[in-house]
PDB file of N, CA and C in Angstrom:
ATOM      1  N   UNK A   1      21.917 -15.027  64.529  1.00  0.00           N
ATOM      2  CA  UNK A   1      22.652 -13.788  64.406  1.00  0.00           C
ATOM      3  C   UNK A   1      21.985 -12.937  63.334  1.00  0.00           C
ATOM      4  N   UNK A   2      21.599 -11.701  63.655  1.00  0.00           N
ATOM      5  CA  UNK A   2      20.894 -10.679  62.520  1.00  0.00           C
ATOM      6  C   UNK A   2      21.985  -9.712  61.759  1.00  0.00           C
ATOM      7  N   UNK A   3      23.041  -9.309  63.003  1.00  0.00           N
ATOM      8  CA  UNK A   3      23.780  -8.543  61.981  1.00  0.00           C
ATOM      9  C   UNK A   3      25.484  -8.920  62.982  1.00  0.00           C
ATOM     10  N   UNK A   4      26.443  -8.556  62.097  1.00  0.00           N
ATOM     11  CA  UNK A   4      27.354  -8.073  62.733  1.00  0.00           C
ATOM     12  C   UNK A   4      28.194  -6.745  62.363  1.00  0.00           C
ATOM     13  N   UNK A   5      29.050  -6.337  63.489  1.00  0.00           N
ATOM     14  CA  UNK A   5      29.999  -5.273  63.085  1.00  0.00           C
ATOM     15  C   UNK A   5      31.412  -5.510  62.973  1.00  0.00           C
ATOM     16  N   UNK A   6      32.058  -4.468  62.756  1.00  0.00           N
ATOM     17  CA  UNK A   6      33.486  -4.706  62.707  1.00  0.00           C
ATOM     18  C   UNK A   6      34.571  -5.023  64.079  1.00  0.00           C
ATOM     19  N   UNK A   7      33.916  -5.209  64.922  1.00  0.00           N
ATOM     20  CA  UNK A   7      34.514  -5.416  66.148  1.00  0.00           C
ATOM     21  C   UNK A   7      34.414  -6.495  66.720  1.00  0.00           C
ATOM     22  N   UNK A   8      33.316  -7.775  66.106  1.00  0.00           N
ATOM     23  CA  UNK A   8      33.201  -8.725  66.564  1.00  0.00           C
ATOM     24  C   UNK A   8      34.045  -9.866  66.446  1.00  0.00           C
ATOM     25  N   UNK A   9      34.528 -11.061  66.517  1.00  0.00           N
ATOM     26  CA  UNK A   9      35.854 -12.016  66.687  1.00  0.00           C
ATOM     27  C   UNK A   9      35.106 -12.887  65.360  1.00  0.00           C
ATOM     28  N   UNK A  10      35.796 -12.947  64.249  1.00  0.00           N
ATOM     29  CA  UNK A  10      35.512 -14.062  63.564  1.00  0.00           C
ATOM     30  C   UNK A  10      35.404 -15.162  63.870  1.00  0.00           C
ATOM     31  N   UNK A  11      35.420 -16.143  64.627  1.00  0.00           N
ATOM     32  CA  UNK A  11      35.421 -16.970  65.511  1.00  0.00           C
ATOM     33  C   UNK A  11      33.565 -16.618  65.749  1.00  0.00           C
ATOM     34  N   UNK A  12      33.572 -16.303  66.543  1.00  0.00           N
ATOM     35  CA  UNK A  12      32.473 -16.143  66.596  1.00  0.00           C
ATOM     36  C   UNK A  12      31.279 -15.975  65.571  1.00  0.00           C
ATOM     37  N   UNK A  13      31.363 -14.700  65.032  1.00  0.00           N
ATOM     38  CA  UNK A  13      30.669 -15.107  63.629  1.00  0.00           C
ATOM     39  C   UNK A  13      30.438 -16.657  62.724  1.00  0.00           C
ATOM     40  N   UNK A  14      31.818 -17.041  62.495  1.00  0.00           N
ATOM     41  CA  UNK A  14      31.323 -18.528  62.339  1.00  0.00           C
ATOM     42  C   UNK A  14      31.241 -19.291  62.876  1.00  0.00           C
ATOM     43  N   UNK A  15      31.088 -19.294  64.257  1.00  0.00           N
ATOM     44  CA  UNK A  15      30.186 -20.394  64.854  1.00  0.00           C
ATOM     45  C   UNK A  15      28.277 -20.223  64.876  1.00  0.00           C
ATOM     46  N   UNK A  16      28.470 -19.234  64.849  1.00  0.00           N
ATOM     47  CA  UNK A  16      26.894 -18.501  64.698  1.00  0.00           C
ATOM     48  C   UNK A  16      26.007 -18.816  63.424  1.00  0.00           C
ATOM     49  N   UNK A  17      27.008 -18.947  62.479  1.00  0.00           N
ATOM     50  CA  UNK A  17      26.694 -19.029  60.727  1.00  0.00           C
ATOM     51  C   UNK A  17      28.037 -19.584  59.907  1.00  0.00           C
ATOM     52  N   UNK A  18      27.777 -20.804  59.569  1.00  0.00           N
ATOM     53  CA  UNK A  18      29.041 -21.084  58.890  1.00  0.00           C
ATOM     54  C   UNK A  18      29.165 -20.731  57.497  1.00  0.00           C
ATOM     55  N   UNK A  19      27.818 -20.389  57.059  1.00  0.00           N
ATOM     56  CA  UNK A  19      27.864 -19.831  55.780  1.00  0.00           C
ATOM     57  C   UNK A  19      28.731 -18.289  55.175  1.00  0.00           C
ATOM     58  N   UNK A  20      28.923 -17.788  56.750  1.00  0.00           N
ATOM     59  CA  UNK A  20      29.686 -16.644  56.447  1.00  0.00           C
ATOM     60  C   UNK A  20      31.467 -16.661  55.774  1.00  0.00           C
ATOM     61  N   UNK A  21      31.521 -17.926  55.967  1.00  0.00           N
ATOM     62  CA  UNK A  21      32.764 -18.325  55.871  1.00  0.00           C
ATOM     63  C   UNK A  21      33.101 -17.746  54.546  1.00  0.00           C
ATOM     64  N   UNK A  22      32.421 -17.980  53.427  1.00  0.00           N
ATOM     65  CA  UNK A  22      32.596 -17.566  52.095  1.00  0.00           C
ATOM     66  C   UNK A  22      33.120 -16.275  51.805  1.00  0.00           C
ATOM     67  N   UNK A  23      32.693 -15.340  52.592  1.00  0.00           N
ATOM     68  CA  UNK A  23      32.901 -13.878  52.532  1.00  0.00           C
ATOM     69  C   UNK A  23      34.572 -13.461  53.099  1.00  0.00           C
ATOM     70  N   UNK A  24      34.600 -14.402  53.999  1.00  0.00           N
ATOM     71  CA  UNK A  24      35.873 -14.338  54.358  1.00  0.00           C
ATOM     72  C   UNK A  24      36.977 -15.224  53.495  1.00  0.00           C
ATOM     73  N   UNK A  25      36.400 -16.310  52.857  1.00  0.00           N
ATOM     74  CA  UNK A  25      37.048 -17.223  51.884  1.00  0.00           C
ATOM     75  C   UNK A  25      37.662 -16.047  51.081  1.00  0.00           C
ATOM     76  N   UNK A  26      36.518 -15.202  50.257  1.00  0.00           N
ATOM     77  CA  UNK A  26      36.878 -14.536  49.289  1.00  0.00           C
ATOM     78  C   UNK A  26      38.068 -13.213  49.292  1.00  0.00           C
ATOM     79  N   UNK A  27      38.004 -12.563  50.344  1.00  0.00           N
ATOM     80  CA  UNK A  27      38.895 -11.683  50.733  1.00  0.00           C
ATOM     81  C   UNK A  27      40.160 -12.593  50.989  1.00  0.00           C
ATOM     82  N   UNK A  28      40.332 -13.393  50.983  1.00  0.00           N
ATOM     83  CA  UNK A  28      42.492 -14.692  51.051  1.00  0.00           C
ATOM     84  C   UNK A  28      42.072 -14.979  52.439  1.00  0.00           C
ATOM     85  N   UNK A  29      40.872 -15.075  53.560  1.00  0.00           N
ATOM     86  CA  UNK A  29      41.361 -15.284  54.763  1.00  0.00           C
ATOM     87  C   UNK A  29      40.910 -17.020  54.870  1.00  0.00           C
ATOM     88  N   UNK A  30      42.465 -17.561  53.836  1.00  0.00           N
ATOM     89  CA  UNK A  30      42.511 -19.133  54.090  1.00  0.00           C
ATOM     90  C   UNK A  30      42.326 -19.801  55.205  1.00  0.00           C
ATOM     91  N   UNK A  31      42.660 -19.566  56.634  1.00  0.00           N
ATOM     92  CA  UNK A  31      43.301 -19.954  57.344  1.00  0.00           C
ATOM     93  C   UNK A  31      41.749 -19.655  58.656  1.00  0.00           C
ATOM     94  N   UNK A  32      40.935 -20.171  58.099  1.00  0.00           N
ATOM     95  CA  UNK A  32      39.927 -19.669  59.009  1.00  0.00           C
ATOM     96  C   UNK A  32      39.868 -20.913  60.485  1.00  0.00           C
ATOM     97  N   UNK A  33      40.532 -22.085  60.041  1.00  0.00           N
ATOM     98  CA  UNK A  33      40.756 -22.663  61.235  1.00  0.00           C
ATOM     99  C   UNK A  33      41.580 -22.320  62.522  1.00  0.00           C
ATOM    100  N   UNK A  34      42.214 -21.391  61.848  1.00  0.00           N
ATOM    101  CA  UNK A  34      43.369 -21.087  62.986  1.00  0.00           C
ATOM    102  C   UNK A  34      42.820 -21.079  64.081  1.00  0.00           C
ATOM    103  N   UNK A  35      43.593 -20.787  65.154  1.00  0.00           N
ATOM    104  CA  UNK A  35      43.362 -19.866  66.279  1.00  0.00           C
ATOM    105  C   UNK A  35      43.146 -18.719  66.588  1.00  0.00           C
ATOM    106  N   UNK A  36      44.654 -18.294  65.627  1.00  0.00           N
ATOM    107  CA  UNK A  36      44.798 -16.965  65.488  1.00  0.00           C
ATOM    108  C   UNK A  36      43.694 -16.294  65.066  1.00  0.00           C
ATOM    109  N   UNK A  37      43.244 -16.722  63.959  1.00  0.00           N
ATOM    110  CA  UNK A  37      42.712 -16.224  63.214  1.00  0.00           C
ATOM    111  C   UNK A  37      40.802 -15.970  63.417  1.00  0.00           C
ATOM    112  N   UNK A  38      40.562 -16.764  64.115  1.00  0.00           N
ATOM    113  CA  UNK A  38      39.661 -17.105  64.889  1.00  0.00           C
ATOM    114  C   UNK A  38      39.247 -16.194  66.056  1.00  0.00           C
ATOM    115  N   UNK A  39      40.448 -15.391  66.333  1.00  0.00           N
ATOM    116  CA  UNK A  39      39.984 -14.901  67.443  1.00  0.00           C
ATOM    117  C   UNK A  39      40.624 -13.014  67.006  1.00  0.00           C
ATOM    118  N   UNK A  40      40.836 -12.893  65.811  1.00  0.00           N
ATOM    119  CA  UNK A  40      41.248 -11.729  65.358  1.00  0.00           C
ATOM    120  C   UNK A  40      39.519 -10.987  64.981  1.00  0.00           C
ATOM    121  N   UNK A  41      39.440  -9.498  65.151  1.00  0.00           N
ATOM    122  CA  UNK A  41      38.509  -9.270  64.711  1.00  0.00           C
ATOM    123  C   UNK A  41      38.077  -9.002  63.169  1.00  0.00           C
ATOM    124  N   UNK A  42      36.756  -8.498  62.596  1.00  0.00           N
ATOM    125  CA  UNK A  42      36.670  -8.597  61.553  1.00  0.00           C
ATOM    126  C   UNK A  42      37.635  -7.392  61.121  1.00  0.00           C
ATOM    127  N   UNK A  43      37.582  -6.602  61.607  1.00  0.00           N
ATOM    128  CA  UNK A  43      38.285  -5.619  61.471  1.00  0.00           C
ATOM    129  C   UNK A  43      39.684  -5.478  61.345  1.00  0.00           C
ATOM    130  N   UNK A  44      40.418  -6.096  62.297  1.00  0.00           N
ATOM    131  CA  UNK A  44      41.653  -6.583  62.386  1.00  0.00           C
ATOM    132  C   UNK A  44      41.875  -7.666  60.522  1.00  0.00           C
ATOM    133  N   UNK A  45      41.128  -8.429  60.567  1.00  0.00           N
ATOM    134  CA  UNK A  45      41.924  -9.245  59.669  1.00  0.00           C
ATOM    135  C   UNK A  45      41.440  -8.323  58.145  1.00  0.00           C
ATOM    136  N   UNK A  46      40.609  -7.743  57.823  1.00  0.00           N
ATOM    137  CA  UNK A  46      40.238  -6.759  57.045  1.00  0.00           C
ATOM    138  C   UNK A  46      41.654  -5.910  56.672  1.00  0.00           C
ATOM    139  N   UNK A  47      42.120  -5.119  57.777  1.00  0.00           N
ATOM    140  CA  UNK A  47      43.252  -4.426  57.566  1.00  0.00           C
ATOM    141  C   UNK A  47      44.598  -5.231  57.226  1.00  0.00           C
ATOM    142  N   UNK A  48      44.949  -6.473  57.461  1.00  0.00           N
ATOM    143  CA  UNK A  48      45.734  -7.709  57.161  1.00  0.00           C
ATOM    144  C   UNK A  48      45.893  -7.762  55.467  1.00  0.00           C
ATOM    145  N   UNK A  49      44.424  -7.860  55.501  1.00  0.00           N
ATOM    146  CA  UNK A  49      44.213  -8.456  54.155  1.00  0.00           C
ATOM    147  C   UNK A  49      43.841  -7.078  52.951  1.00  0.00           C
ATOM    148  N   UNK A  50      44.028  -6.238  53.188  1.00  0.00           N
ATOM    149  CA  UNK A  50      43.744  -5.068  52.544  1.00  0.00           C
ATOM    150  C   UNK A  50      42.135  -5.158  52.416  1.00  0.00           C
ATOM    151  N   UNK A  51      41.650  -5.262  52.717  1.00  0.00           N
ATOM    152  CA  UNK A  51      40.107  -5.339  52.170  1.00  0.00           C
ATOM    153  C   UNK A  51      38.949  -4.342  52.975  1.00  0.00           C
ATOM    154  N   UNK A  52      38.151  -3.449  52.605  1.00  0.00           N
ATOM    155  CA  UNK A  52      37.859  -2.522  52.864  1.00  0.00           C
ATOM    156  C   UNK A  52      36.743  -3.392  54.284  1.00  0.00           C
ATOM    157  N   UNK A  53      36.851  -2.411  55.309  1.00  0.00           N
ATOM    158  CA  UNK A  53      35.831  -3.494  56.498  1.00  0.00           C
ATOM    159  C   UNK A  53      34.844  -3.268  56.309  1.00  0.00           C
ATOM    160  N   UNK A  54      34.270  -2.173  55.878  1.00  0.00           N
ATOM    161  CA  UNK A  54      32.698  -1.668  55.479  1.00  0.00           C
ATOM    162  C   UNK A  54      31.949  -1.855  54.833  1.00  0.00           C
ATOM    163  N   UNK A  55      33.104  -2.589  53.576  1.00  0.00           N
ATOM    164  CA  UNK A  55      32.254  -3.079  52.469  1.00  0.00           C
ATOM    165  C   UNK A  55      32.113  -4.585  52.458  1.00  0.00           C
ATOM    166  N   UNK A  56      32.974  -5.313  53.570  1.00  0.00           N
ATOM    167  CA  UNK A  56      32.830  -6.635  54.080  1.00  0.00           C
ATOM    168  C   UNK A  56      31.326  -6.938  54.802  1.00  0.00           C
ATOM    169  N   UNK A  57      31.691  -6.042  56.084  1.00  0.00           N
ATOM    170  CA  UNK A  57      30.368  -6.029  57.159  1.00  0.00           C
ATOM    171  C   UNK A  57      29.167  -6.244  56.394  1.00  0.00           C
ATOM    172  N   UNK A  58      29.019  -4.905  55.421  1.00  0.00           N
ATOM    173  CA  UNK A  58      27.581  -4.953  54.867  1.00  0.00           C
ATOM    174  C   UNK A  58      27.324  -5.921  53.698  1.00  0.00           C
ATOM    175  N   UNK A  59      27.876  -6.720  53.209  1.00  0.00           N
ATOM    176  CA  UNK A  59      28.161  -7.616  52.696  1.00  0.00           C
ATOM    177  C   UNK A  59      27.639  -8.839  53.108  1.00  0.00           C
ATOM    178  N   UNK A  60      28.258  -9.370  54.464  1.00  0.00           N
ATOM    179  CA  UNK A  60      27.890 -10.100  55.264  1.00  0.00           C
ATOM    180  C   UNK A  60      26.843  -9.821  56.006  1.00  0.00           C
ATOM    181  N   UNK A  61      25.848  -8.936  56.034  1.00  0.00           N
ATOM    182  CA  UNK A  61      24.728  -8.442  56.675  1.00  0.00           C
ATOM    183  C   UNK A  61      23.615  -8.797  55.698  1.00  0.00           C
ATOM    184  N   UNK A  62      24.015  -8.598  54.656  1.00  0.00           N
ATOM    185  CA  UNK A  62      23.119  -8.568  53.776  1.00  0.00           C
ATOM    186  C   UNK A  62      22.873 -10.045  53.294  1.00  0.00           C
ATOM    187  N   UNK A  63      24.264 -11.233  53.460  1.00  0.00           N
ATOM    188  CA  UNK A  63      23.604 -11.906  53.461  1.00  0.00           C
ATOM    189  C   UNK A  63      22.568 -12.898  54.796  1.00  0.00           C
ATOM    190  N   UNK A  64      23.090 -12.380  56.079  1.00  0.00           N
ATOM    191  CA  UNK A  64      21.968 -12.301  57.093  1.00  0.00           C
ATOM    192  C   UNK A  64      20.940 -12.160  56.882  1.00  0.00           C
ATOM    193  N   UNK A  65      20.549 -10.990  56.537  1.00  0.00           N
ATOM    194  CA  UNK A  65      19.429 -10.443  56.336  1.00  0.00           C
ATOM    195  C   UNK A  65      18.413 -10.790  55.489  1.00  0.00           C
ATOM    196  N   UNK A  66      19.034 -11.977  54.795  1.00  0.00           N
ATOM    197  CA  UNK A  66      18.518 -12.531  53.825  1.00  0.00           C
ATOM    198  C   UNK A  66      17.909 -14.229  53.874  1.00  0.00           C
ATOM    199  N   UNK A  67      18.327 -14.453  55.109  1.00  0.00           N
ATOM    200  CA  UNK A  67      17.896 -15.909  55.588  1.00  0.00           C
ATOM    201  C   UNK A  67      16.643 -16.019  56.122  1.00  0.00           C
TER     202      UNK A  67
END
């Protein structure tokens, strides 16, 4: 995976890279086993969690981009 956006299913993202998990650790999204949660987008759980999605995405891109 090179990049993602805000529309893609967390779930996905971490199956792709489990290292991304951290980024989502850090914003409260405990619950990354769920189902639910798993299949919410980045975007979606961003707005949940108050956390800005733009400054997540590129965040998580950057550390892509960096492997």
């Amino acid at each position: 995976m090179k990049e993602i956006t805000k529309d893609m299913l967390i779930g996905n993202i971490l199956d792709e890279d489990r290292g991304t998990a951290v980024f989502f650790l850090e914003m409260g999204m405990h619950c990354l086993g769920c189902p639910a949660s798993r299949g919410e987008t980045v975007e979606e759980a961003c707005a949940v969690h108050g956390v800005n999605v733009d400054e997540l995405v590129a965040k998580i891109n950057e550390y892509l981009a960096s492997k």
